[in-house]
PDB file of N, CA and C in Angstrom:
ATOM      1  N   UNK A   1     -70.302  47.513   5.433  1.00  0.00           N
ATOM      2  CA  UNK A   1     -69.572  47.277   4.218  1.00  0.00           C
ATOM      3  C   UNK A   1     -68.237  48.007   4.206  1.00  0.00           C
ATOM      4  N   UNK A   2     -67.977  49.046   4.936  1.00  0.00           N
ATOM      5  CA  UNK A   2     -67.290  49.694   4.690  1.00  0.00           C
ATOM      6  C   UNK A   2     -66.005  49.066   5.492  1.00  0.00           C
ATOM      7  N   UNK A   3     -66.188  48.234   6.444  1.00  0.00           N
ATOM      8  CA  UNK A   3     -65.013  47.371   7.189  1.00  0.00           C
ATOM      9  C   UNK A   3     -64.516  46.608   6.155  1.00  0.00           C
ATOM     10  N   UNK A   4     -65.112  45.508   5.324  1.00  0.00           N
ATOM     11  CA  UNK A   4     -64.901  45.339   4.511  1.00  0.00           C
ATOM     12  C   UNK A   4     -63.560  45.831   3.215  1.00  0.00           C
ATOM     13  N   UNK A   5     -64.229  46.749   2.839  1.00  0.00           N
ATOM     14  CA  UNK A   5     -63.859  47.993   1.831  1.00  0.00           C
ATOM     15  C   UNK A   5     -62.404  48.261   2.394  1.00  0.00           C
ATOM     16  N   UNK A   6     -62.260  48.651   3.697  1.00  0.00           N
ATOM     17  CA  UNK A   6     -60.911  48.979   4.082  1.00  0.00           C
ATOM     18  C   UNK A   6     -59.894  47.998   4.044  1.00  0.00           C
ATOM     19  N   UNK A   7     -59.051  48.164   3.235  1.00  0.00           N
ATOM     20  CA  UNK A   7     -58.006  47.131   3.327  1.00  0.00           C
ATOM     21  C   UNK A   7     -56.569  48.022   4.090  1.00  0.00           C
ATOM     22  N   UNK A   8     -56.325  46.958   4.915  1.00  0.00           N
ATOM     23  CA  UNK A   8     -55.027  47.283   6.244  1.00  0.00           C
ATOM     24  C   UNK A   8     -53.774  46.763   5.350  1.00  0.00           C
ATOM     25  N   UNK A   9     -52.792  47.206   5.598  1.00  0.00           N
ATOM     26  CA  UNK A   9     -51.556  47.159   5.124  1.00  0.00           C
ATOM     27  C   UNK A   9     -50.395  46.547   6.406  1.00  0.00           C
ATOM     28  N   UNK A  10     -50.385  45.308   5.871  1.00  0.00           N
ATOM     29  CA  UNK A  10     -49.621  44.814   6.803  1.00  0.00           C
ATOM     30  C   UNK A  10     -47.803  44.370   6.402  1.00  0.00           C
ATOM     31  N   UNK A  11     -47.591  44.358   7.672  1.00  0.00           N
ATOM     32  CA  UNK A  11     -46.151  44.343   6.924  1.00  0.00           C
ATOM     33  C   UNK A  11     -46.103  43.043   7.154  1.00  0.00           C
ATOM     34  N   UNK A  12     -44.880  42.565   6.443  1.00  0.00           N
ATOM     35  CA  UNK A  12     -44.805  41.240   6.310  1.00  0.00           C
ATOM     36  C   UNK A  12     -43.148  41.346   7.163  1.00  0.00           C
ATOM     37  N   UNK A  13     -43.058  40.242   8.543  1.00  0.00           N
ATOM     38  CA  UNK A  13     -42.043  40.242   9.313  1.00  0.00           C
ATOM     39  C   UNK A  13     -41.392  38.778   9.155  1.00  0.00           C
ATOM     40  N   UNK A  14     -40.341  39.489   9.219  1.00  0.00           N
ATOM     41  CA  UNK A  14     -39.276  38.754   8.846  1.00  0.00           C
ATOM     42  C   UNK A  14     -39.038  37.588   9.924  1.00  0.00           C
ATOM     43  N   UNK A  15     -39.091  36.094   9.476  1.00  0.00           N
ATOM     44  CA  UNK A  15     -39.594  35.212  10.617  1.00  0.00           C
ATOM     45  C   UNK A  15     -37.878  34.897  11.182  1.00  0.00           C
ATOM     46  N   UNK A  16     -38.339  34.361  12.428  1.00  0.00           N
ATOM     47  CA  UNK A  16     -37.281  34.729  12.995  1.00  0.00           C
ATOM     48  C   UNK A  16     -36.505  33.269  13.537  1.00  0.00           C
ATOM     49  N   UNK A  17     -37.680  32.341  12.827  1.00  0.00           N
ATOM     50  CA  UNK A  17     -37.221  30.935  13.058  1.00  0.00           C
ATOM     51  C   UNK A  17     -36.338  30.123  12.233  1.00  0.00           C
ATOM     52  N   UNK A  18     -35.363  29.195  13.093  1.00  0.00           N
ATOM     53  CA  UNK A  18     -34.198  28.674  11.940  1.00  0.00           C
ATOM     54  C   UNK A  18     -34.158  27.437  11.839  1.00  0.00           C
ATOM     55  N   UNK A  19     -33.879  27.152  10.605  1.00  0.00           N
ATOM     56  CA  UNK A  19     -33.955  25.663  10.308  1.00  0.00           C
ATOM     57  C   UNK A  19     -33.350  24.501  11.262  1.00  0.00           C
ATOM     58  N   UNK A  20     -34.488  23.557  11.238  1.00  0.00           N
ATOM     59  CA  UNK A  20     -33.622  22.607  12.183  1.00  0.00           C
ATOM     60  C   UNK A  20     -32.341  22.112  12.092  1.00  0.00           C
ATOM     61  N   UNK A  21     -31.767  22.074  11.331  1.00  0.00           N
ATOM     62  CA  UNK A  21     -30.296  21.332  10.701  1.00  0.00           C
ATOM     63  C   UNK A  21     -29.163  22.883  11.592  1.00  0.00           C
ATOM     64  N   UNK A  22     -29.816  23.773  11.533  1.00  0.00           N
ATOM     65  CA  UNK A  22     -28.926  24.924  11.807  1.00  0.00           C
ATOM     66  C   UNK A  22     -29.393  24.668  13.639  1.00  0.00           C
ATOM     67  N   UNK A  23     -30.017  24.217  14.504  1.00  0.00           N
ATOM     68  CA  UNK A  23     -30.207  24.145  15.627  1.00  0.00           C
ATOM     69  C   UNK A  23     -29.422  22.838  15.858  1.00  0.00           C
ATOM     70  N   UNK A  24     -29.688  21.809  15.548  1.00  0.00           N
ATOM     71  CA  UNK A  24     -29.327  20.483  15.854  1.00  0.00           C
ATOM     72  C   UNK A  24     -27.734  20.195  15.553  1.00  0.00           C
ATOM     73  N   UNK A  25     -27.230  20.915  14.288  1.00  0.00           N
ATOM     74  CA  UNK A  25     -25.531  20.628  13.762  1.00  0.00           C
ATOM     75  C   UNK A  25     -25.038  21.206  15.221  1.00  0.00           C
ATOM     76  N   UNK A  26     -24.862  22.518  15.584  1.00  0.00           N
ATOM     77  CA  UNK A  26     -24.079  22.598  16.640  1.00  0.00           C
ATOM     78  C   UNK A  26     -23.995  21.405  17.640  1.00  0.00           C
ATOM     79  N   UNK A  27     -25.633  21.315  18.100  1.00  0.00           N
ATOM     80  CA  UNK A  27     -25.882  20.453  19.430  1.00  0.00           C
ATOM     81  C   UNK A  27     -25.181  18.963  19.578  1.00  0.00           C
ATOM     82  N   UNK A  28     -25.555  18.291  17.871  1.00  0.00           N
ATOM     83  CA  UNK A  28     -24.694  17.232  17.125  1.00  0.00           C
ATOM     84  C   UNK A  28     -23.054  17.168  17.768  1.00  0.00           C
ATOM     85  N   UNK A  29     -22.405  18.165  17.687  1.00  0.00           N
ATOM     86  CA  UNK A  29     -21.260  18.216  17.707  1.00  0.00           C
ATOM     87  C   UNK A  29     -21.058  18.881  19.095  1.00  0.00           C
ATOM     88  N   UNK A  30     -21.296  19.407  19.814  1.00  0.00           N
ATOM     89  CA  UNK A  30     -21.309  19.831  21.340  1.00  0.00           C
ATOM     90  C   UNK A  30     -21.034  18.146  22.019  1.00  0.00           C
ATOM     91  N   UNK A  31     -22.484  17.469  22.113  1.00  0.00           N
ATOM     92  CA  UNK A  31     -22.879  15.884  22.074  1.00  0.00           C
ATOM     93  C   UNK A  31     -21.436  14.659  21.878  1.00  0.00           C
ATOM     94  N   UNK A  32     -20.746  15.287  20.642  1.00  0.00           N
ATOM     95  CA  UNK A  32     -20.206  14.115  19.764  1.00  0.00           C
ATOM     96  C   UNK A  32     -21.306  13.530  19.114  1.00  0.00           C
ATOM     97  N   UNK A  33     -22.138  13.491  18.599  1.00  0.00           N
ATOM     98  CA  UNK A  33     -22.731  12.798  18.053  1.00  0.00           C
ATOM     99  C   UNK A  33     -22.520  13.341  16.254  1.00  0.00           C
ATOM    100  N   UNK A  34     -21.519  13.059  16.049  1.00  0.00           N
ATOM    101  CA  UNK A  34     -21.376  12.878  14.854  1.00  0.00           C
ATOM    102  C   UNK A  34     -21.350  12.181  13.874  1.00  0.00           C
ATOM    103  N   UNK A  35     -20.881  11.655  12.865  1.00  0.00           N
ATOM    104  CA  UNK A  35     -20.979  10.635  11.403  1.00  0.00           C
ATOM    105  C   UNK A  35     -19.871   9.649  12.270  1.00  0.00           C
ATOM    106  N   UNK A  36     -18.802  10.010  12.954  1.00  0.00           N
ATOM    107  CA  UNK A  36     -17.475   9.060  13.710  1.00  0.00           C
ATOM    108  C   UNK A  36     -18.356   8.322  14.602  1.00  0.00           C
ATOM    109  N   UNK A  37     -19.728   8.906  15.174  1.00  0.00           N
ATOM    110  CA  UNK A  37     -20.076   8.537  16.375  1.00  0.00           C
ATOM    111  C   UNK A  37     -21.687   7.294  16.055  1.00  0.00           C
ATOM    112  N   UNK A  38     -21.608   7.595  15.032  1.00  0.00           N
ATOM    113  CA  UNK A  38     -23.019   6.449  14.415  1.00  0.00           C
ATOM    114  C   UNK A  38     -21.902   5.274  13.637  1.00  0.00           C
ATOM    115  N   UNK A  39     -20.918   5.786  13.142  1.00  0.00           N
ATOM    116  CA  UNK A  39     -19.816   4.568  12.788  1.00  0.00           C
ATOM    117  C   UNK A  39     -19.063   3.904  13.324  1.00  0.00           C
ATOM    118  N   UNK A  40     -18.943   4.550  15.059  1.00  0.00           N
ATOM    119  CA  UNK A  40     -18.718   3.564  16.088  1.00  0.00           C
ATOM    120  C   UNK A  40     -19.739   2.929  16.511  1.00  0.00           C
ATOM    121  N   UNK A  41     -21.010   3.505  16.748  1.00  0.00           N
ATOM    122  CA  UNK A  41     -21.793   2.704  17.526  1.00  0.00           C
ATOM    123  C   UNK A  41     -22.044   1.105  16.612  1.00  0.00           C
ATOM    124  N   UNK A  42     -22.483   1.185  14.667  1.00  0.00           N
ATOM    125  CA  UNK A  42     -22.703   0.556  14.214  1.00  0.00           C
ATOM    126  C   UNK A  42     -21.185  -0.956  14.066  1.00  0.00           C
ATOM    127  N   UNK A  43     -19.795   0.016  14.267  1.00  0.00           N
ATOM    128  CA  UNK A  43     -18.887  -0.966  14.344  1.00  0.00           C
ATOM    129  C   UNK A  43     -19.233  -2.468  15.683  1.00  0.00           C
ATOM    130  N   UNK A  44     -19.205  -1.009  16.947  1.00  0.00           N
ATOM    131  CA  UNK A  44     -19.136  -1.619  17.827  1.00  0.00           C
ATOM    132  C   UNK A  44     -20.076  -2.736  18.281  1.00  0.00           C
ATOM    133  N   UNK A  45     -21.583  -2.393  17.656  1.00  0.00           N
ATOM    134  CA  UNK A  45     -22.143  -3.683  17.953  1.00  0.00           C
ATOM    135  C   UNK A  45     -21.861  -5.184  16.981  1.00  0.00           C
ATOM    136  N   UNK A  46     -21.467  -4.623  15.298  1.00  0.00           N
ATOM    137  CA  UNK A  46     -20.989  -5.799  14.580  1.00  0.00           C
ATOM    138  C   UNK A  46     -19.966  -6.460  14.716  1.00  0.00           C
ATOM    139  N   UNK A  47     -19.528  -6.001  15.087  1.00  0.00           N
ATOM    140  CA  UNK A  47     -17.699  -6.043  14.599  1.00  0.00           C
ATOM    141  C   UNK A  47     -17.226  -6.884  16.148  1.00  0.00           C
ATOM    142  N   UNK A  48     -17.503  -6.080  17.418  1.00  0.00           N
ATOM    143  CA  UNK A  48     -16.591  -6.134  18.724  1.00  0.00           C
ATOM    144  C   UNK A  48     -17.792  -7.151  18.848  1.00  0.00           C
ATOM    145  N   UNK A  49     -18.417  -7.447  19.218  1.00  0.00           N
ATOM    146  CA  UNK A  49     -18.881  -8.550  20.242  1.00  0.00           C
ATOM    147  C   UNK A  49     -18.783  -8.545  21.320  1.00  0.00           C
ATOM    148  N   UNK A  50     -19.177  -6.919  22.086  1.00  0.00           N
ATOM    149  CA  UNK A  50     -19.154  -7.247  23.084  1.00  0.00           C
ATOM    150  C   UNK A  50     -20.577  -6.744  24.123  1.00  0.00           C
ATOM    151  N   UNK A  51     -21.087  -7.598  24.509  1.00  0.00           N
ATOM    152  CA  UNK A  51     -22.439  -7.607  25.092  1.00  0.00           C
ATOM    153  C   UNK A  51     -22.375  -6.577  26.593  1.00  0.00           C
ATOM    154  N   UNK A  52     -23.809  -5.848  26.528  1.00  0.00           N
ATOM    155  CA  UNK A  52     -23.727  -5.445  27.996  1.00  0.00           C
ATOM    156  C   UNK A  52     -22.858  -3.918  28.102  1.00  0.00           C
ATOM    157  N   UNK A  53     -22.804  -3.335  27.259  1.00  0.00           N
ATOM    158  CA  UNK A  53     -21.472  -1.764  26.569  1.00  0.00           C
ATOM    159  C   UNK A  53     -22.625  -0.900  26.287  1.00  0.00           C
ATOM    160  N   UNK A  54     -23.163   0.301  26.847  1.00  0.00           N
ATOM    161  CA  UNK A  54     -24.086   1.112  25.871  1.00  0.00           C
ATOM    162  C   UNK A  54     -22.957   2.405  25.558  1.00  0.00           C
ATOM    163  N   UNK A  55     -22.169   2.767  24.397  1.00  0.00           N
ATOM    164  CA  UNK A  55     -21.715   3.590  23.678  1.00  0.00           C
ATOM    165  C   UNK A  55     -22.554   4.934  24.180  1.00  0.00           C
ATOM    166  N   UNK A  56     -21.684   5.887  24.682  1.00  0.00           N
ATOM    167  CA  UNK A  56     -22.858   7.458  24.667  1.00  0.00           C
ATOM    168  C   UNK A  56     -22.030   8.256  24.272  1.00  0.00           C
ATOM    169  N   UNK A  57     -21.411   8.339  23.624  1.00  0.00           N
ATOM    170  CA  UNK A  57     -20.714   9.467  23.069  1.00  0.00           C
ATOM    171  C   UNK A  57     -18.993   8.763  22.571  1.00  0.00           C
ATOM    172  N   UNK A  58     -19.017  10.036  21.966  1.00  0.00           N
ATOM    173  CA  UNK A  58     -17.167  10.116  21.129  1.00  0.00           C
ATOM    174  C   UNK A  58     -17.081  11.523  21.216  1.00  0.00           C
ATOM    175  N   UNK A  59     -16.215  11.825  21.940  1.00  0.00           N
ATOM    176  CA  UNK A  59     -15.620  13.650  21.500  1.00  0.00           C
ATOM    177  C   UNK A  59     -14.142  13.485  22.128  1.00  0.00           C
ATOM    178  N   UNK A  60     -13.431  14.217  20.801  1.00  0.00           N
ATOM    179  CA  UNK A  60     -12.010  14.807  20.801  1.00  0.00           C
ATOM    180  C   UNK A  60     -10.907  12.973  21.273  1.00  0.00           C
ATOM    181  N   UNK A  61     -11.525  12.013  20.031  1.00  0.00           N
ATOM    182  CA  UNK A  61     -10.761  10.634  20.598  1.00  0.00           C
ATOM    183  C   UNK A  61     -11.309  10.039  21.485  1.00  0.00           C
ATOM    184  N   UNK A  62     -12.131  10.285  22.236  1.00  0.00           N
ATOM    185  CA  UNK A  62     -12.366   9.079  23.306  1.00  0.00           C
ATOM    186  C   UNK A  62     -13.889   8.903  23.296  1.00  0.00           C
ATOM    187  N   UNK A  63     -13.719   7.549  23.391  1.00  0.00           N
ATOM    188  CA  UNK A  63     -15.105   6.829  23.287  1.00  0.00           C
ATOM    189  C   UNK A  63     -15.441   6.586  24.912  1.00  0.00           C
ATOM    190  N   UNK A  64     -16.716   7.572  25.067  1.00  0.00           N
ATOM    191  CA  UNK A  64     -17.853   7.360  26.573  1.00  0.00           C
ATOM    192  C   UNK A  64     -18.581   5.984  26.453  1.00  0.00           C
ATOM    193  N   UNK A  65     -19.135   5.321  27.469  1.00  0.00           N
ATOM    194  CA  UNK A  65     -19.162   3.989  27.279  1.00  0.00           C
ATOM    195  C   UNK A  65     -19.870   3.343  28.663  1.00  0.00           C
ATOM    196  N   UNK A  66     -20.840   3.241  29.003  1.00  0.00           N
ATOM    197  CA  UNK A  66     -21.504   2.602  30.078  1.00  0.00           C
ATOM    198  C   UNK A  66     -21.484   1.279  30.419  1.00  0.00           C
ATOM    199  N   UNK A  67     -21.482   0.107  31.082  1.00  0.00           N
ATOM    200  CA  UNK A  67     -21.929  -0.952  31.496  1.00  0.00           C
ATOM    201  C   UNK A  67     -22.037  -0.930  32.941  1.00  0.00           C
ATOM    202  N   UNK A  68     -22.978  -2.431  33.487  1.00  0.00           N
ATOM    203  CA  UNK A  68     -23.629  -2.581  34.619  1.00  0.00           C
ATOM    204  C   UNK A  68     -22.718  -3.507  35.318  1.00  0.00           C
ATOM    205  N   UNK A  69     -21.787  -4.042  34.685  1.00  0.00           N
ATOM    206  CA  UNK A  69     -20.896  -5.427  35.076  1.00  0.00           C
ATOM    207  C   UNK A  69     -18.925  -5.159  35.135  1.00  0.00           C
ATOM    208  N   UNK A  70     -18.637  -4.884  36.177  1.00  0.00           N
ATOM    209  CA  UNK A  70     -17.510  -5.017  36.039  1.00  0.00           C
ATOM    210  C   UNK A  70     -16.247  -5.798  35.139  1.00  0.00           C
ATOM    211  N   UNK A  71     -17.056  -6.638  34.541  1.00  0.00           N
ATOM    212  CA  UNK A  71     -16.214  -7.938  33.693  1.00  0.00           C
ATOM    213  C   UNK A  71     -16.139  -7.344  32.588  1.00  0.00           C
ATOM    214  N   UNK A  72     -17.146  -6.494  32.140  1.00  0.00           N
ATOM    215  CA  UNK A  72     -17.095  -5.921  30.642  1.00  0.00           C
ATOM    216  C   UNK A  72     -16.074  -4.679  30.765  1.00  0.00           C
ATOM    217  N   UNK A  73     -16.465  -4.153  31.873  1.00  0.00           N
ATOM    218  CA  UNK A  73     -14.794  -3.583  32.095  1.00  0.00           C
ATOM    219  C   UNK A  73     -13.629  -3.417  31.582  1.00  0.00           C
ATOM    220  N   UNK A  74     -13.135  -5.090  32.821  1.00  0.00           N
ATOM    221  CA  UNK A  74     -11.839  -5.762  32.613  1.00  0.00           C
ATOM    222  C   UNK A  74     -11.907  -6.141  31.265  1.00  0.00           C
ATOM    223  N   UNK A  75     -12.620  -6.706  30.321  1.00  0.00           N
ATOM    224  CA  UNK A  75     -12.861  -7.205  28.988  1.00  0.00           C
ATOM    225  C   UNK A  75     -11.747  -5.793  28.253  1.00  0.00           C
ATOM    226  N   UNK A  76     -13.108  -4.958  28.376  1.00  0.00           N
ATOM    227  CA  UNK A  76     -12.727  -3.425  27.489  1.00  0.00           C
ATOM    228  C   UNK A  76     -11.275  -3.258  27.532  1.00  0.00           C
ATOM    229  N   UNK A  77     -11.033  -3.230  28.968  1.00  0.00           N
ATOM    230  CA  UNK A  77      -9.598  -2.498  29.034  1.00  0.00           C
ATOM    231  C   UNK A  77      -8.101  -4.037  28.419  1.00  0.00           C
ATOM    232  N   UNK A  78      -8.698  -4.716  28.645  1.00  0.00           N
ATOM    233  CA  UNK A  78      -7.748  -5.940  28.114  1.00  0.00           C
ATOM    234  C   UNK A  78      -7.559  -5.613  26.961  1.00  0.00           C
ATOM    235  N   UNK A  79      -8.636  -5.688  25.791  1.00  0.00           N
ATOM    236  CA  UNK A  79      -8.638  -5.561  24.615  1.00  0.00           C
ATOM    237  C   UNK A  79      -8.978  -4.234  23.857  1.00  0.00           C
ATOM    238  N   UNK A  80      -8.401  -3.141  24.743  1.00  0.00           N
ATOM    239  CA  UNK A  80      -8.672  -2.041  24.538  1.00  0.00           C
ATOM    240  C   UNK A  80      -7.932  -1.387  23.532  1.00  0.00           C
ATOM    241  N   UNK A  81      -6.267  -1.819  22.978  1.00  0.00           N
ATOM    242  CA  UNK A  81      -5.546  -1.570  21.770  1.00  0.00           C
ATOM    243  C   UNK A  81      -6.172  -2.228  20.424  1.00  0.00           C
ATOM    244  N   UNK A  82      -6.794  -4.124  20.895  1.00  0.00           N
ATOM    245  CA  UNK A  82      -7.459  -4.405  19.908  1.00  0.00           C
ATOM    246  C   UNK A  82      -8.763  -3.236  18.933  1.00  0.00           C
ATOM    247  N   UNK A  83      -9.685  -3.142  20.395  1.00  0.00           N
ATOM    248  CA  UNK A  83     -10.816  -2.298  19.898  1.00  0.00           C
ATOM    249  C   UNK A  83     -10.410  -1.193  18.976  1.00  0.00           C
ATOM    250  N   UNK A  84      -9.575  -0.410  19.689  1.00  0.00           N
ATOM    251  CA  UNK A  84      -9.026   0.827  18.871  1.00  0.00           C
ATOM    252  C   UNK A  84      -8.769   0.878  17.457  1.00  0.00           C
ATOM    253  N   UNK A  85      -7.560  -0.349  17.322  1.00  0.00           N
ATOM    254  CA  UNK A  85      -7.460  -0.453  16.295  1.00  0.00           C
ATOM    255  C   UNK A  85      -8.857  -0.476  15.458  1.00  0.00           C
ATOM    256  N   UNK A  86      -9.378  -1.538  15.418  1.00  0.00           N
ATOM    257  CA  UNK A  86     -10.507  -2.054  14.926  1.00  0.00           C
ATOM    258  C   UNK A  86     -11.327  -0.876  14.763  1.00  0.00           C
ATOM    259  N   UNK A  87     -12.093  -0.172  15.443  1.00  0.00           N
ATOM    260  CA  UNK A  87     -12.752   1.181  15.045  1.00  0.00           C
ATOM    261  C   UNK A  87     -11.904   1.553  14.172  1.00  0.00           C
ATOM    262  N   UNK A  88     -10.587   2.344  14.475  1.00  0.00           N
ATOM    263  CA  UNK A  88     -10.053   2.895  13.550  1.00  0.00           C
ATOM    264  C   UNK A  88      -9.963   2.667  11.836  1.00  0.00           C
ATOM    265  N   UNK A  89      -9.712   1.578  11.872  1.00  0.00           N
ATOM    266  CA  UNK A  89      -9.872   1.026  10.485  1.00  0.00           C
ATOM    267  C   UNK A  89     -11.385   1.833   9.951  1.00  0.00           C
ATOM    268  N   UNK A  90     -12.282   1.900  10.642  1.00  0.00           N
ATOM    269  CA  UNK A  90     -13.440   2.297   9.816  1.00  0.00           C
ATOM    270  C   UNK A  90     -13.862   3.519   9.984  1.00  0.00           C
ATOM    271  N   UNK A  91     -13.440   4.233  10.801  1.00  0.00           N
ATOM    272  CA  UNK A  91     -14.280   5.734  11.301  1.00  0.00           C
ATOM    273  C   UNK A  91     -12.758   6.492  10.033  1.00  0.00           C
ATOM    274  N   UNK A  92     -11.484   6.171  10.654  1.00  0.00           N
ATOM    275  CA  UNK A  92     -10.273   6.906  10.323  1.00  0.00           C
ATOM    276  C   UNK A  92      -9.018   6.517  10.790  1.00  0.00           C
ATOM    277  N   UNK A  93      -7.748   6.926   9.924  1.00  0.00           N
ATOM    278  CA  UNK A  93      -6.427   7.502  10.440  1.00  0.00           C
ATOM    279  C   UNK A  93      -6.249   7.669  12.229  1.00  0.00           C
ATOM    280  N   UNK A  94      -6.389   6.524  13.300  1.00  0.00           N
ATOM    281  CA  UNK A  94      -6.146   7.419  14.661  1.00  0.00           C
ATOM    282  C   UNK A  94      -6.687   7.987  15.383  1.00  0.00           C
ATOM    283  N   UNK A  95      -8.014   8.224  14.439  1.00  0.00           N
ATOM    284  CA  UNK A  95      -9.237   9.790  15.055  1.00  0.00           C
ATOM    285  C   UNK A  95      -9.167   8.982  16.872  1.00  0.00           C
ATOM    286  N   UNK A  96      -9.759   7.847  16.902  1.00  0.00           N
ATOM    287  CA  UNK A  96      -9.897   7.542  18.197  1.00  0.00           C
ATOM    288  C   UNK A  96      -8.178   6.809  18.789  1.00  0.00           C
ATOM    289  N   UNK A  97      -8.282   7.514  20.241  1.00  0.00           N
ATOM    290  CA  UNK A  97      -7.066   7.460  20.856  1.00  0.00           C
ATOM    291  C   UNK A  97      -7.570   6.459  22.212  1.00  0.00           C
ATOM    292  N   UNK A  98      -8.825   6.837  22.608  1.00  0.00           N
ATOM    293  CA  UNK A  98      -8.847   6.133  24.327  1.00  0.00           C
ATOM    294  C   UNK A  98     -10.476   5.773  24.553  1.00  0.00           C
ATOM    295  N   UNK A  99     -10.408   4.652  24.893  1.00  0.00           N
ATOM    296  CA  UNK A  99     -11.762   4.384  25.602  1.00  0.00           C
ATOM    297  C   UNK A  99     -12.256   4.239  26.561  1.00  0.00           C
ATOM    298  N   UNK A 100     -13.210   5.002  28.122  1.00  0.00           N
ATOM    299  CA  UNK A 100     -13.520   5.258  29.297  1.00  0.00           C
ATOM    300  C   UNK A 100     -15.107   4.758  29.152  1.00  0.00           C
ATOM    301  N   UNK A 101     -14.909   3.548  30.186  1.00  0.00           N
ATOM    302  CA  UNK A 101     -16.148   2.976  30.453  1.00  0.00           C
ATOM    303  C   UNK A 101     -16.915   2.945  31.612  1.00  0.00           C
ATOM    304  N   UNK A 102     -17.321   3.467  32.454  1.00  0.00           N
ATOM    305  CA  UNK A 102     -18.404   3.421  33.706  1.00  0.00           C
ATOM    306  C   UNK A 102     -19.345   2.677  34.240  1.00  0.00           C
ATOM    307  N   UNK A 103     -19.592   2.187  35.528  1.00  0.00           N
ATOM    308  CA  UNK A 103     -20.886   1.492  35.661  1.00  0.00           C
ATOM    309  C   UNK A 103     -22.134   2.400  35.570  1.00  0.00           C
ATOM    310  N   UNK A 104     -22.833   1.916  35.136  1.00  0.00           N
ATOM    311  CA  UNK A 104     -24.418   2.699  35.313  1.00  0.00           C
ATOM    312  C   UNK A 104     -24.467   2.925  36.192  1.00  0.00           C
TER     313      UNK A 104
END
């Protein structure tokens, strides 16, 4: 009974874990994956029409940009003042300056 009876005094420690929003905002923005960067992706599939493009990023103006086909390429870079513009109108003022596309 007497184990019982004894009551231990514990301290209560200060937890040392941080909210997800405080882990992920930096990483968000390290990434580009910001509010510019879900308002390109959503432009780019309505708006551009252009098939066969997987969008991976936006940081500091320039839109990262994958495809498997050289034609989407030549496409991109043809109409590459069009595109610009066109994002721009919806993300902002200019924010985007250049777009770099790669084969997979």
């Amino acid at each position: 009974m007497a184990y019982f009876e004894e009551k231990k005094s514990y301290k209560k420690r200060k937890s040392e874990l941080l909210p997800v929003a405080d882990i992920l905002e930096p990483i968000k923005k390290m990434l580009g994956l910001d509010e510019d960067f879900f308002t390109i992706m959503k432009v780019w599939d309505k708006e551009l029409g252009i098939d066969g493009v997987e969008v991976c990023g936006y940081k500091d103006g320039t839109i990262f940009a994958q495809t498997k086909y050289n034609a989407v390429i030549n496409e991109i870079l043809i109409r590459k003042k069009e595109i610009i513009n066109k994002l721009n109108q919806y993300v902002g003022n200019a924010k985007i300056k250049n777009i770099k596309v790669t084969i997979k």
